[in-house]
Protein backbone atom coordinates (compact mmCIF):
# COMPACT_ATOMS: atom_id res chain seq x y z
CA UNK A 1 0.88 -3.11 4.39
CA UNK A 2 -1.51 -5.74 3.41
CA UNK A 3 -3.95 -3.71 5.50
CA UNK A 4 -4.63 -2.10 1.58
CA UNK A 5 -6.64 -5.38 1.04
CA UNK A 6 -8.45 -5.03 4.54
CA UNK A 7 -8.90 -0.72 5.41
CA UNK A 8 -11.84 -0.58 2.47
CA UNK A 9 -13.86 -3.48 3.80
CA UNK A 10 -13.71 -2.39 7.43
CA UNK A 11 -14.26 1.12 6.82
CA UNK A 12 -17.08 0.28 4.65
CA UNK A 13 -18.76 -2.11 7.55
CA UNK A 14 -18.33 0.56 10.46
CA UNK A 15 -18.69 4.27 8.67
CA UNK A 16 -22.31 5.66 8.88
CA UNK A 17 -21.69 7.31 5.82
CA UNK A 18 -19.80 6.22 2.54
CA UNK A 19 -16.51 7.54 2.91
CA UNK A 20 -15.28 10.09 1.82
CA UNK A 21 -11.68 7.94 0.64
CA UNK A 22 -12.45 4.35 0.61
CA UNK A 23 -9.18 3.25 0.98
CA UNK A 24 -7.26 5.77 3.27
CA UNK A 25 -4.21 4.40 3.02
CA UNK A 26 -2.17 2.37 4.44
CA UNK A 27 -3.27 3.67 8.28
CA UNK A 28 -0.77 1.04 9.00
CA UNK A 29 0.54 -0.80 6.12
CA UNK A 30 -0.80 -2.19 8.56
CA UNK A 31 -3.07 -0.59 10.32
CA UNK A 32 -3.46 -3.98 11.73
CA UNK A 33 -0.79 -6.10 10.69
CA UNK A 34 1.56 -4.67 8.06
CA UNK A 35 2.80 -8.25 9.32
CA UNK A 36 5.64 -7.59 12.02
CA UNK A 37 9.14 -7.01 13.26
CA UNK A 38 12.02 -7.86 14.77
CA UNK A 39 15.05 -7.57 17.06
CA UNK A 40 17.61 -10.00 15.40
CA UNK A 41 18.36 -9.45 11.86
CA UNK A 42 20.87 -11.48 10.23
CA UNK A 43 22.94 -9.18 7.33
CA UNK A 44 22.88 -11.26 3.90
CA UNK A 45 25.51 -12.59 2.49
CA UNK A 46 24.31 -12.79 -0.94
CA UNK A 47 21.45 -10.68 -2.86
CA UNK A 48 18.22 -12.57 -2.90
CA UNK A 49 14.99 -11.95 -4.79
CA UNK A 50 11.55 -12.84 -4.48
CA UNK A 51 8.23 -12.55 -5.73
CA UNK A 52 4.65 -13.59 -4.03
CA UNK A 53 1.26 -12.91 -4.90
CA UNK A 54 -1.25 -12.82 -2.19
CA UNK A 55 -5.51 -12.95 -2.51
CA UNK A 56 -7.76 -12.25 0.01
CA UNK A 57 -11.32 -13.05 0.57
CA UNK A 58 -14.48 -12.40 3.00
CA UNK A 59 -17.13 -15.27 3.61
CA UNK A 60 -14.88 -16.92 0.66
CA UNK A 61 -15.52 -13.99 -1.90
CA UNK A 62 -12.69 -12.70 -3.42
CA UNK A 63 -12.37 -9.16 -2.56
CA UNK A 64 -8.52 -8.27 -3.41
CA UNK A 65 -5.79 -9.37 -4.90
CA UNK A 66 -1.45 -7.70 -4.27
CA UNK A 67 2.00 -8.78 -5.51
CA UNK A 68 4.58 -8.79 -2.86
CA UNK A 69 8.30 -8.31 -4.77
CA UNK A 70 11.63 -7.41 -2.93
CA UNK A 71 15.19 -8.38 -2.16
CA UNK A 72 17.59 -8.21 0.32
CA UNK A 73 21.33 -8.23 0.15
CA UNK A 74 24.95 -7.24 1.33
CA UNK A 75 23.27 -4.75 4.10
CA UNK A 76 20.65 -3.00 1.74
CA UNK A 77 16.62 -4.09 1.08
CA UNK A 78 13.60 -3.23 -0.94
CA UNK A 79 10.39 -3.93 -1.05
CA UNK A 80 7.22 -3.40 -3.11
CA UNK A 81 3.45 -4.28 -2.74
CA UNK A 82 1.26 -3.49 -5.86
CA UNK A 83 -2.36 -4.52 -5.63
CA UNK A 84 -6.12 -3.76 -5.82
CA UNK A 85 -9.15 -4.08 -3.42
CA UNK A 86 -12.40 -3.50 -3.81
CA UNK A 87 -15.97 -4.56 -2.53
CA UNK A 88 -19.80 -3.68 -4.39
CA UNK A 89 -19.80 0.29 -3.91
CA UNK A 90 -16.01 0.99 -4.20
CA UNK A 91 -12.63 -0.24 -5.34
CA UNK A 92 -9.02 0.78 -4.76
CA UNK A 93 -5.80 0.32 -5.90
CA UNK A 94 -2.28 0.78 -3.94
CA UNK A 95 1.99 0.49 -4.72
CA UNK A 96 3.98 0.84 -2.02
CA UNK A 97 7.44 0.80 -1.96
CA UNK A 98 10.49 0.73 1.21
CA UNK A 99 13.90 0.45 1.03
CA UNK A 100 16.77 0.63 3.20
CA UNK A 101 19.84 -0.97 5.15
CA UNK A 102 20.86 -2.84 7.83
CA UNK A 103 23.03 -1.72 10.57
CA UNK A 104 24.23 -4.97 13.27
CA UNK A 105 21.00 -6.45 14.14
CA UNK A 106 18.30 -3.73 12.87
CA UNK A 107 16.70 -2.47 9.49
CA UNK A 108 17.26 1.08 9.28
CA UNK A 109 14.60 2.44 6.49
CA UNK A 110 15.83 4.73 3.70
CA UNK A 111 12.49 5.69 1.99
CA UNK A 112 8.68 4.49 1.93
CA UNK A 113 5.96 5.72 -0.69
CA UNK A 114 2.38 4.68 -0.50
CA UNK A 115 0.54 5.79 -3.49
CA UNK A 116 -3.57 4.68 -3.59
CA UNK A 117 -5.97 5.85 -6.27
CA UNK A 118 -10.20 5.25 -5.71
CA UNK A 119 -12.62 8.00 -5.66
CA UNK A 120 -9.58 10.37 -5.00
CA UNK A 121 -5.43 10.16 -5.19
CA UNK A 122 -3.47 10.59 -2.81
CA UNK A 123 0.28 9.99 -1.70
CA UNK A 124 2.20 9.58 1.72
CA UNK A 125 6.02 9.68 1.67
CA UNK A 126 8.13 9.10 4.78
CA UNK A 127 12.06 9.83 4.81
CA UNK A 128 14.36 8.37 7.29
CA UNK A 129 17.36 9.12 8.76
CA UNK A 130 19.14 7.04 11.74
CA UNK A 131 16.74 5.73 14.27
CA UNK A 132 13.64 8.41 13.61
CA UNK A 133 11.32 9.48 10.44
CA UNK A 134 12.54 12.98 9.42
CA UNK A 135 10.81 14.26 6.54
CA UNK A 136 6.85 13.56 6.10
CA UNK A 137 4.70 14.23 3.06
CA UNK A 138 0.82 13.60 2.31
CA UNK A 139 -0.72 14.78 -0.77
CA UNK A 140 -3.39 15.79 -1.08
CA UNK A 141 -3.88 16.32 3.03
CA UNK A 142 -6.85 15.00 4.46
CA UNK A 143 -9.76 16.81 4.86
CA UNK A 144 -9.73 18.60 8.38
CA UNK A 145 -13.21 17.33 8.89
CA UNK A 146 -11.63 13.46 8.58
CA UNK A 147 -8.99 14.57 11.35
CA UNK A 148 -11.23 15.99 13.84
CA UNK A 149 -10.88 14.39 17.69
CA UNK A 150 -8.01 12.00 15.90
CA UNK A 151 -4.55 12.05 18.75
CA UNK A 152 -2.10 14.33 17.09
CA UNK A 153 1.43 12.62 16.22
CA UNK A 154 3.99 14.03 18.09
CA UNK A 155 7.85 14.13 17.80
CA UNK A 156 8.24 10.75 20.22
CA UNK A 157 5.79 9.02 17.80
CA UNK A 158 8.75 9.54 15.26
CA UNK A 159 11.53 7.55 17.17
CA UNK A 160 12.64 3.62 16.97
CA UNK A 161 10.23 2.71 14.15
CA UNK A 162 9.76 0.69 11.42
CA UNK A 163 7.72 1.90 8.08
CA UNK A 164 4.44 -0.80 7.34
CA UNK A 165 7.05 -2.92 4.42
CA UNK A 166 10.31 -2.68 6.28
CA UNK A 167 8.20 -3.87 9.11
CA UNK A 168 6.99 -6.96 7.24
CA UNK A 169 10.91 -7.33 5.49
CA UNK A 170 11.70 -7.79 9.51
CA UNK A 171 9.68 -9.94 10.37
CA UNK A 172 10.23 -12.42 7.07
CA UNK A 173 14.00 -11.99 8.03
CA UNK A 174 13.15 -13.02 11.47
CA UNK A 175 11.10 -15.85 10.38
CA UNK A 176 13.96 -17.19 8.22
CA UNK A 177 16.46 -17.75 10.82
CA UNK A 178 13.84 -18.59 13.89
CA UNK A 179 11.07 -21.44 14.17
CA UNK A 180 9.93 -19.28 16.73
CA UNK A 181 9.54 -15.54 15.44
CA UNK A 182 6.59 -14.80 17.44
CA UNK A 183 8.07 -12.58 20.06
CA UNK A 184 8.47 -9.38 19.87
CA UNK A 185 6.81 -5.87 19.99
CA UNK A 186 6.49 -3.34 16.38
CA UNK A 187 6.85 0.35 16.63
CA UNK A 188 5.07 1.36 12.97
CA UNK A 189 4.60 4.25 11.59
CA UNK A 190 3.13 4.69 8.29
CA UNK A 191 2.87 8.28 7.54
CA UNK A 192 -0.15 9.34 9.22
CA UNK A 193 -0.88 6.67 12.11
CA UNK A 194 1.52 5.08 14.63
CA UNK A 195 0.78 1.79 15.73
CA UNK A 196 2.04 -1.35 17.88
CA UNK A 197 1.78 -5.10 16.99
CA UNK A 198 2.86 -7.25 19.43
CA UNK A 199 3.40 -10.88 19.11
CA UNK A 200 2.90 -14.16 20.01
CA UNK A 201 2.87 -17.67 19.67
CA UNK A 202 -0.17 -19.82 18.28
CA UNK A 203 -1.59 -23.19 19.16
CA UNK A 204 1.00 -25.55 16.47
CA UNK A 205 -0.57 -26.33 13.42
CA UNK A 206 0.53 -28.97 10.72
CA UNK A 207 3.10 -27.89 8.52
CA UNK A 208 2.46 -24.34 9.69
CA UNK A 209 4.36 -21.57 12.21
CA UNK A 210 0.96 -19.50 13.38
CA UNK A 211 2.17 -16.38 15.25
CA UNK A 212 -1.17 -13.87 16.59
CA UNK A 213 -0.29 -10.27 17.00
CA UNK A 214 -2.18 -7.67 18.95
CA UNK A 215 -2.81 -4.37 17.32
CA UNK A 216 -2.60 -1.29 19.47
CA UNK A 217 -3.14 2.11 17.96
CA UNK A 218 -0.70 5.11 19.57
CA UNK A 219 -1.72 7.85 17.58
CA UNK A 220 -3.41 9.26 14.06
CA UNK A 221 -6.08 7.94 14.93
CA UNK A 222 -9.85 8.59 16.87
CA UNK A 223 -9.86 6.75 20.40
CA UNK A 224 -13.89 6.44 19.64
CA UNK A 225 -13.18 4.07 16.92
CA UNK A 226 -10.91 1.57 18.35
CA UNK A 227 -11.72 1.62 22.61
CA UNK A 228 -14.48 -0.39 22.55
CA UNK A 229 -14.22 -4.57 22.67
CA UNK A 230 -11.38 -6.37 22.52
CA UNK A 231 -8.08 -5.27 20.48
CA UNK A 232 -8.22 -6.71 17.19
CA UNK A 233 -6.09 -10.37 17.04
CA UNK A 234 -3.98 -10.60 13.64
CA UNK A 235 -3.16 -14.10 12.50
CA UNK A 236 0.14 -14.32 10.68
CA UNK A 237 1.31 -18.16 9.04
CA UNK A 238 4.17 -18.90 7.75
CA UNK A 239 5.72 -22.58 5.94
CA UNK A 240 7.44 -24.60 8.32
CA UNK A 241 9.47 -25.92 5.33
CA UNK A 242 11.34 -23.93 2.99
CA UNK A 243 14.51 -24.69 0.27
CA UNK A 244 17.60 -24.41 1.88
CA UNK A 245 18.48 -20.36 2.46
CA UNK A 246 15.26 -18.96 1.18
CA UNK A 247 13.47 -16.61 2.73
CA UNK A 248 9.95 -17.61 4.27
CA UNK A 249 6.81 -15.94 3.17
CA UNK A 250 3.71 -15.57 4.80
CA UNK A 251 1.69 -17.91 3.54
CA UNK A 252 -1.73 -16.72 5.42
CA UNK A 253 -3.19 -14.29 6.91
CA UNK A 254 -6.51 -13.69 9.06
CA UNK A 255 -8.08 -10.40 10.06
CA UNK A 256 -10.93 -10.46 12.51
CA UNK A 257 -13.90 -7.74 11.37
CA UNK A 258 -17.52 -7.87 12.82
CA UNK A 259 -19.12 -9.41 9.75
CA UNK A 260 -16.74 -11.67 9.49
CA UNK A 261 -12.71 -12.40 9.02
CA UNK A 262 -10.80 -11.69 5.75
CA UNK A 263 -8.35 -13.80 5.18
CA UNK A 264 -5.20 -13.41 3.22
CA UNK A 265 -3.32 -16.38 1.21
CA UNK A 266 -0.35 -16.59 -1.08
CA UNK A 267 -1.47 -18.33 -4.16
CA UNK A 268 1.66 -18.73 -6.03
């Protein structure tokens, strides 16, 4: 999800050619973090709101800025990111949107729409139903030359996952209840990639909980462009002190590219 701030950057230092769609959406909401997930979900007792606004930055230069709004209540969630990126050469801007309900100690998505608009439009809609994504739309497709040598997603790619925001609505339900919600592996799918983030705990920092989450791409994507080095290592902070029953936020996050790390605050 807040992978909208980082895909144009990264694309942009690794392509040999301007691409073609600067931003190609959300290739994980995530892609590499959409932030993470969870096993044990508490259901809310009462509706709560909240609003966050996040800006990110390379080498300290402000390259994107998204608002992060949502609620969760009596077994039922939403959630909305609205933002722009850009760097010199290209800019794009993104609104996704997830909703859903919880069922004993899981999210079970409804609905996720990821609109983006930069040198070209394009939409990605994802219905759920039960444990599996059912209905998939992209508009316009991708250009077959784009998809060439990427793994095809297959029917198992479909099962026991989490869209890129009800991913990141886990894992800030998770981190409500725990001190310790690094643990844990997330099954993403986003529409055109599948993905897994798994997580773990961070050296303690002051007034911080640092979790670090290993991204692992499954399919949707080309095995040329993510086998070689070492799997890219998401950093993921959240308050260690927050009002009684609210909901903690990320507060930072930290993704490694090779000309250096972008890094993603709330300001607000």
């Amino acid at each position: 999800m807040f992978d909208n701030l980082v895909w144009p950057v990264r694309q942009f230092m690794t392509s040999k050619r301007p691409p073609r769609e600067p931003m190609r959406v959300l290739v994980a909401g995530g892609r590499l973090l959409t932030a993470a997930i969870l096993f044990a979900i508490p259901a809310a007792a009462a509706a709560e709101t909240f609003e966050a606004v996040y800006r990110a930055t390379l080498a300290g230069i402000p390259i994107g800025k998204a608002r992060l709004t949502g609620g969760v209540g009596a077994g039922t969630y939403t959630l909305r990111l609205k933002g722009e990126a850009s760097i010199p050469g290209f800019s794009n801007r993104f609104d996704a949107s997830s909703n859903g309900t919880s069922r004993g100690a899981r999210l079970m998505p409804s609905n996720y729409r990821l609109w983006t608009e930069g040198r070209s439009a394009r939409t990605i809609a994802v219905n759920f139903m039960g444990d599996r994504a059912t209905r998939i739309s992209i508009d316009p497709q991708p250009d077959p030359a784009d998809q060439q040598g990427q793994l095809p997603i297959e029917l198992p790619h479909l099962v026991d996952v989490l869209d890129p925001l009800s991913a990141i609505m886990s894992q800030i339900l998770l981190a409500s209840q725990s001190d310790n919600p690094c643990d844990g592996i997330m099954r993403v799918f986003s529409g055109n990639t599948r993905f897994d983030l798994t997580l773990g705990s961070s050296d303690p920092v002051l007034d911080e909980i640092v979790c670090r989450a290993t991204y692992r791409p499954i399919a949707g994507h080309k095995p040329s462009a993510t086998s070689t080095g070492k799997p890219p290592m998401i950093v993921i902070a959240y308050p260690k002190l927050v009002s009684d029953g609210a909901l903690r936020l990320p507060i930072r996050l930290e993704f490694p590219l090779p000309l250096g790390t972008i890094v993603i605050r709330r300001i607000n």
